[in-house]
N, C-alpha and C. Protein backbone atom coordinates (compact mmCIF):
# COMPACT_ATOMS: atom_id res chain seq x y z
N UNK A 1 75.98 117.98 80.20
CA UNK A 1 76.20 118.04 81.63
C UNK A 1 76.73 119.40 82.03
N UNK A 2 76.81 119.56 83.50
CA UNK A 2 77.44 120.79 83.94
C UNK A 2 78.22 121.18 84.92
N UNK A 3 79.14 121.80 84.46
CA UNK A 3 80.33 121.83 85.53
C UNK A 3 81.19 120.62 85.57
N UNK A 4 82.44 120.50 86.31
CA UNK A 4 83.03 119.61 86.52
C UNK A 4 82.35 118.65 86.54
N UNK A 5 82.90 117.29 85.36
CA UNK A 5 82.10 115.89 86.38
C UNK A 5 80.69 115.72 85.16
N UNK A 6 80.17 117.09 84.71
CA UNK A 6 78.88 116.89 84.61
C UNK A 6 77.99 115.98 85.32
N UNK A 7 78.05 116.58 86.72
CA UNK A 7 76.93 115.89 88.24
C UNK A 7 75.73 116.12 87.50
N UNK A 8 75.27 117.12 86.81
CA UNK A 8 73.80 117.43 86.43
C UNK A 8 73.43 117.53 85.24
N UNK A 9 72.44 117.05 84.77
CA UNK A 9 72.17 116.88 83.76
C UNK A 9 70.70 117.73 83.54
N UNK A 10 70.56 118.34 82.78
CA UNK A 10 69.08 119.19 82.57
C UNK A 10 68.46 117.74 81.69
N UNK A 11 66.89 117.73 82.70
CA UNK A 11 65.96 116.79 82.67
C UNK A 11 65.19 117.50 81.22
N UNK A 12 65.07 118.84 81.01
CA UNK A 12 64.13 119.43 80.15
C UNK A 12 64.93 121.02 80.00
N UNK A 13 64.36 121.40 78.80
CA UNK A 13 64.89 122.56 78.72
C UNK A 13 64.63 123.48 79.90
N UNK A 14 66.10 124.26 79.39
CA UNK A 14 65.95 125.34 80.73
C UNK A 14 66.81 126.55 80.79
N UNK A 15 66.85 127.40 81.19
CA UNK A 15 68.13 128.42 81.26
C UNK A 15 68.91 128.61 82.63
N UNK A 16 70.31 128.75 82.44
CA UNK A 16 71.18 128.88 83.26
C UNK A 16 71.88 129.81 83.42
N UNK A 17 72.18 130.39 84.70
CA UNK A 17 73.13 130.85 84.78
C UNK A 17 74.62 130.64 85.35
N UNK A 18 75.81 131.68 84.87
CA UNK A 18 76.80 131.47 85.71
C UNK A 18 77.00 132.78 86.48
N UNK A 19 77.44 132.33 88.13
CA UNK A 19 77.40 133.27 88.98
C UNK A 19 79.35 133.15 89.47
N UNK A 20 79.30 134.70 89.93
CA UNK A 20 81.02 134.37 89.72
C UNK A 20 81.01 134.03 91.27
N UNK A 21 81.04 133.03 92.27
CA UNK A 21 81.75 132.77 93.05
C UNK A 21 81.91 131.40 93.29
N UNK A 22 82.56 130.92 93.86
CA UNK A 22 83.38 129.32 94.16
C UNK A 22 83.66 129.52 95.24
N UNK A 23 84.44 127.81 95.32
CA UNK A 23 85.14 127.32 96.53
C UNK A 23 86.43 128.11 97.04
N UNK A 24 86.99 128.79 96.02
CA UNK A 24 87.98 129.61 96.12
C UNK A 24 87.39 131.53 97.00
N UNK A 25 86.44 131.43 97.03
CA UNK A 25 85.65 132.59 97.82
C UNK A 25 85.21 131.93 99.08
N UNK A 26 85.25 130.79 99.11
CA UNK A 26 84.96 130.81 100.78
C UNK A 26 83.22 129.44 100.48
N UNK A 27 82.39 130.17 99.25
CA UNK A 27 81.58 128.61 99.10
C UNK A 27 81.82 127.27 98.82
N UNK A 28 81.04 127.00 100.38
CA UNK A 28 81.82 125.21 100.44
C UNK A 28 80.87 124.47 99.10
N UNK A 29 82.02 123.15 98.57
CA UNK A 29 81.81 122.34 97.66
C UNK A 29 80.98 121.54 98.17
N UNK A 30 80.47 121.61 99.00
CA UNK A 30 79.60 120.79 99.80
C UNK A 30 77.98 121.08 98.60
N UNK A 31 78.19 122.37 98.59
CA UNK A 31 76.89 123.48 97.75
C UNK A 31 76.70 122.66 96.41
N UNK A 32 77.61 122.11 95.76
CA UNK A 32 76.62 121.48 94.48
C UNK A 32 75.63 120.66 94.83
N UNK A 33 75.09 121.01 93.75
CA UNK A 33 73.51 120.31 93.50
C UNK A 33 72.85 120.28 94.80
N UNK A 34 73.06 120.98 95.64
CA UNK A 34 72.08 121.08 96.58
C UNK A 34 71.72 122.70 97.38
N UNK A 35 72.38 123.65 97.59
CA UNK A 35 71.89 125.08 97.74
C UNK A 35 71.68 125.78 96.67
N UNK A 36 71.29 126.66 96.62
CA UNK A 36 70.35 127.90 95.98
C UNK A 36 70.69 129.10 96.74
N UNK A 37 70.88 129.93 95.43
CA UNK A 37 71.09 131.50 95.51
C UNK A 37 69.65 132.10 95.31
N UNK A 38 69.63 133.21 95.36
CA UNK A 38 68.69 134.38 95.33
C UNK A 38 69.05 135.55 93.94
N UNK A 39 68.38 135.08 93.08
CA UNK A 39 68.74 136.30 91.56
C UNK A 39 67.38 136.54 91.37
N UNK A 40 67.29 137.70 90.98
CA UNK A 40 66.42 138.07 90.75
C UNK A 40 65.15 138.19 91.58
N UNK A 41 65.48 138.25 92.89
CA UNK A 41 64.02 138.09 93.17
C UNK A 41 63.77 136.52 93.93
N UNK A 42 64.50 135.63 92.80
CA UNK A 42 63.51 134.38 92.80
C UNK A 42 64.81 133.13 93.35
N UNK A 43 64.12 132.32 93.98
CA UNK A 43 65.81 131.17 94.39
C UNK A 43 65.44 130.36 93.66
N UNK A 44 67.14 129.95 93.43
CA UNK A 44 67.26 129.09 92.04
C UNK A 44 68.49 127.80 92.67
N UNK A 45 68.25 126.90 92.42
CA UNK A 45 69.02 125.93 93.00
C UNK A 45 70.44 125.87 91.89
N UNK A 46 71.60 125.40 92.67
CA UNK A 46 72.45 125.17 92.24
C UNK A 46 72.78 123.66 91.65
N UNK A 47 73.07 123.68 90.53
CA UNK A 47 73.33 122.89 89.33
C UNK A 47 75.13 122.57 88.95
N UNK A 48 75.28 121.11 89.17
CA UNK A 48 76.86 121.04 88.83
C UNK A 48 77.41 121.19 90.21
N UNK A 49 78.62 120.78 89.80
CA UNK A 49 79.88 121.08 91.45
C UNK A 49 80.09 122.73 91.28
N UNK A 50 80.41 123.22 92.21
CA UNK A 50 80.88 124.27 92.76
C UNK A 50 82.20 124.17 91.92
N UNK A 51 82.70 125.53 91.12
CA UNK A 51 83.68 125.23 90.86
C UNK A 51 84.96 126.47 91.60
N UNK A 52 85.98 126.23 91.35
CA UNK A 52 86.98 127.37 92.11
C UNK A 52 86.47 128.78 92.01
N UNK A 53 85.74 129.55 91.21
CA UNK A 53 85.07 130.83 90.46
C UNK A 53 84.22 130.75 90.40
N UNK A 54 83.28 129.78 90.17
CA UNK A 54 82.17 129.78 89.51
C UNK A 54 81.03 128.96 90.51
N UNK A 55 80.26 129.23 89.94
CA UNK A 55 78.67 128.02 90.30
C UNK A 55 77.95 128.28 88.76
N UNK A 56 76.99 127.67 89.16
CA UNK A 56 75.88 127.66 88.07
C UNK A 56 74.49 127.19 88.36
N UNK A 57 73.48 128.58 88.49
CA UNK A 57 72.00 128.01 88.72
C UNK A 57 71.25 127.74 87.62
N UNK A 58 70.21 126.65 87.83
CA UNK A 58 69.35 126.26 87.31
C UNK A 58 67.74 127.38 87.21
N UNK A 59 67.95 128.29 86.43
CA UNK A 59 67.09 129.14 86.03
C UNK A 59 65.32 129.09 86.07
N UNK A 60 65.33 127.71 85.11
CA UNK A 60 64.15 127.25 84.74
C UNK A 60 63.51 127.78 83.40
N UNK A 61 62.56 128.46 83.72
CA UNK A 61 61.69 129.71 82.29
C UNK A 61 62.45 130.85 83.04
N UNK A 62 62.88 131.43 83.77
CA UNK A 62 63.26 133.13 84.22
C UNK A 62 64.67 133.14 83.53
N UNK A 63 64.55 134.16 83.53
CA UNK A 63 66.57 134.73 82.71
C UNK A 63 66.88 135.93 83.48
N UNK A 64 68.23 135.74 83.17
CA UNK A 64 68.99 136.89 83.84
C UNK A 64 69.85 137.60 83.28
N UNK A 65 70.48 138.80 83.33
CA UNK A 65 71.11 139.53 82.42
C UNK A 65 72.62 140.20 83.57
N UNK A 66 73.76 139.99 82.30
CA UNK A 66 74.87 140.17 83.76
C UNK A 66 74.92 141.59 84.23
N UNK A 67 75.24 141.31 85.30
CA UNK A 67 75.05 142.39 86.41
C UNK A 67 74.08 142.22 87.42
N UNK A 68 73.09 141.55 87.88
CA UNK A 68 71.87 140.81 88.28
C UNK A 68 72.77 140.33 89.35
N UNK A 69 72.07 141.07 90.76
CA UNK A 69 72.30 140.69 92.05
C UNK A 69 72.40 139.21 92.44
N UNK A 70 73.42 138.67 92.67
CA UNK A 70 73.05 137.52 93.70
C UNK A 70 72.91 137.30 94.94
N UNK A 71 72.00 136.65 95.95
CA UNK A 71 72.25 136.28 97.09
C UNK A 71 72.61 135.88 97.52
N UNK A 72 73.67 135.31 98.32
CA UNK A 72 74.10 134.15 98.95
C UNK A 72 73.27 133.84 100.23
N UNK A 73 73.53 134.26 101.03
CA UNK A 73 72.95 135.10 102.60
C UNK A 73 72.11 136.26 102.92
N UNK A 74 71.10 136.10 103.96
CA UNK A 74 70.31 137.68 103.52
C UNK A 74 69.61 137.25 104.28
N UNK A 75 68.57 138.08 104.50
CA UNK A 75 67.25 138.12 105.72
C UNK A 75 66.26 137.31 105.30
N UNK A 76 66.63 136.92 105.91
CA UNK A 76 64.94 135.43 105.76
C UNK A 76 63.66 136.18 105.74
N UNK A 77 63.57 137.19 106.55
CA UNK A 77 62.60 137.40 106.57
C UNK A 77 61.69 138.43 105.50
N UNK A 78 62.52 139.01 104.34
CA UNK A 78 62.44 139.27 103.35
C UNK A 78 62.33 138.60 101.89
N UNK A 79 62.52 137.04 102.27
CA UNK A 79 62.65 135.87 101.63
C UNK A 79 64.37 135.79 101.38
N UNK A 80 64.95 136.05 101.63
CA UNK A 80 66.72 135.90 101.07
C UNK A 80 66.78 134.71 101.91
N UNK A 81 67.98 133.72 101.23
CA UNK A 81 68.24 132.72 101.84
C UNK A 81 69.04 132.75 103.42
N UNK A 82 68.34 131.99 103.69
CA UNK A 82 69.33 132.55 105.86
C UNK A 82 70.71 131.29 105.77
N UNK A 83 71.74 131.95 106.11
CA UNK A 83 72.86 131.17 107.28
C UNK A 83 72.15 129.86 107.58
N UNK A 84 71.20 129.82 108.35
CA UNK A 84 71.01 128.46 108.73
C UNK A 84 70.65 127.58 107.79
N UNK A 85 69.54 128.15 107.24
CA UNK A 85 69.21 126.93 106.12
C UNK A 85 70.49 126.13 105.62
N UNK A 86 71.32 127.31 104.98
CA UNK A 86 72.55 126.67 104.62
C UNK A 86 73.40 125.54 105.18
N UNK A 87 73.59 126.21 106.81
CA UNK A 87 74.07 125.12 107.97
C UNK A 87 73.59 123.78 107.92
N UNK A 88 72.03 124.11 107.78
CA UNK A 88 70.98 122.83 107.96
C UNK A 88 71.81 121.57 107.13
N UNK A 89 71.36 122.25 106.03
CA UNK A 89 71.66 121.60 104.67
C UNK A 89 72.26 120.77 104.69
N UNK A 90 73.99 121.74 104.64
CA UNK A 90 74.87 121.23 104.69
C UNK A 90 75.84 120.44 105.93
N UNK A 91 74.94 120.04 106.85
CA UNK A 91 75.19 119.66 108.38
C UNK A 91 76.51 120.12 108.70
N UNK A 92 76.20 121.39 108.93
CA UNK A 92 77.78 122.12 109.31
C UNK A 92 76.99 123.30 110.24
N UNK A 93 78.62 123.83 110.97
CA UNK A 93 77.58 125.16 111.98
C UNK A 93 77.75 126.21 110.92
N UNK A 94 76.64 127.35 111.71
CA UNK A 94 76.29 128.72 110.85
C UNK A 94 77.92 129.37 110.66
N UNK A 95 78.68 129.16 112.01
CA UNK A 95 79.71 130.00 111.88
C UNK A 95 80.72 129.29 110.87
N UNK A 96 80.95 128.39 110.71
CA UNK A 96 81.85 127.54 109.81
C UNK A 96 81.64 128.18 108.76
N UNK A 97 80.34 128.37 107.73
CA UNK A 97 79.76 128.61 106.78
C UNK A 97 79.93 130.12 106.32
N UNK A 98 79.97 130.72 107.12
CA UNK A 98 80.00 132.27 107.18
C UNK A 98 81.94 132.58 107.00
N UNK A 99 82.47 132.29 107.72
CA UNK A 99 84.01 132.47 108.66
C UNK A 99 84.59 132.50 107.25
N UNK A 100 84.73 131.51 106.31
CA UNK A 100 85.11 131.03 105.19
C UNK A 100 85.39 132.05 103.94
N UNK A 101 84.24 132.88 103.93
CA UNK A 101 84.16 133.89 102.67
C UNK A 101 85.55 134.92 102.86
N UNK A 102 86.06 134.91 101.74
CA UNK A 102 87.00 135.84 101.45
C UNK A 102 86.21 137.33 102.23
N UNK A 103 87.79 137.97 101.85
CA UNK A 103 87.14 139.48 102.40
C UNK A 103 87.49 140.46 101.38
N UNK A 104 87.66 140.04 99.81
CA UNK A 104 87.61 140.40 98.92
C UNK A 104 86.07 140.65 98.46
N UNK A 105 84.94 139.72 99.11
CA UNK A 105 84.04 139.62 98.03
C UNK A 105 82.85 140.61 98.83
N UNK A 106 81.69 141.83 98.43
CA UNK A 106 81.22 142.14 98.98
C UNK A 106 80.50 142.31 99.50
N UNK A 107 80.10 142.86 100.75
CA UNK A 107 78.93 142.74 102.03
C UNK A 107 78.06 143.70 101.99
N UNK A 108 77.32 143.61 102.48
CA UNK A 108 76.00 144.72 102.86
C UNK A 108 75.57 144.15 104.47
N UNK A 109 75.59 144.70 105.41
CA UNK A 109 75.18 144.31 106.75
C UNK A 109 73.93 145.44 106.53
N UNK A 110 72.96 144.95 107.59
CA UNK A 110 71.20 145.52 107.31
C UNK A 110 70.78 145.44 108.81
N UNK A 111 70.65 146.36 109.61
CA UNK A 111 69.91 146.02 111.09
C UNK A 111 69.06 146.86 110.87
């Protein structure tokens, strides 16, 4: 299993990663087993509870090597995951979702 709890269980082999942010950065626990980051390129759903530091995506066949960008948030229209989806998701508003993140962790704004 994985993460607290072991919520998830890998159905078939697979590779994972761990990404350093948590509930303690501002991502709501709401996010296990149901949002997805952006590594590599490619979105990868999140696997396990959210933990205080940590998450953990469900890879699949792709791998990643540390140092490997994550997304949280980003321009949809580039494929990065949007604010809303997230909102959607997690039936919460965009601003709730956003407001939350530490101001330790870092940004890139893009107009």
């Amino acid at each position: 299993g994985v993460s607290y709890g072991y919520t998830w269980h890998a159905p078939k082999r697979t590779n994972l990663a761990l990404v350093g942010i948590g509930y303690a950065d501002g991502l709501v626990r709401g996010a296990s087993n149901e949002g997805s980051l952006l590594l590599g390129g490619v979105e990868h759903r999140i696997v396990g509870r959210v933990a205080m530091n940590a998450l953990v995506l469900d890879l699949g066949q792709h791998s990643a090597a540390i140092g490997d960008e994550a997304v949280v948030f980003g321009d949809p229209a580039v494929g990065e995951p949007a604010v809303a989806d997230w909102a959607g998701q997690l039936e919460r508003p965009c601003a709730e979702i956003v407001a939350v993140f530490g101001s330790h962790l870092p940004r890139e704004y893009r107009w």
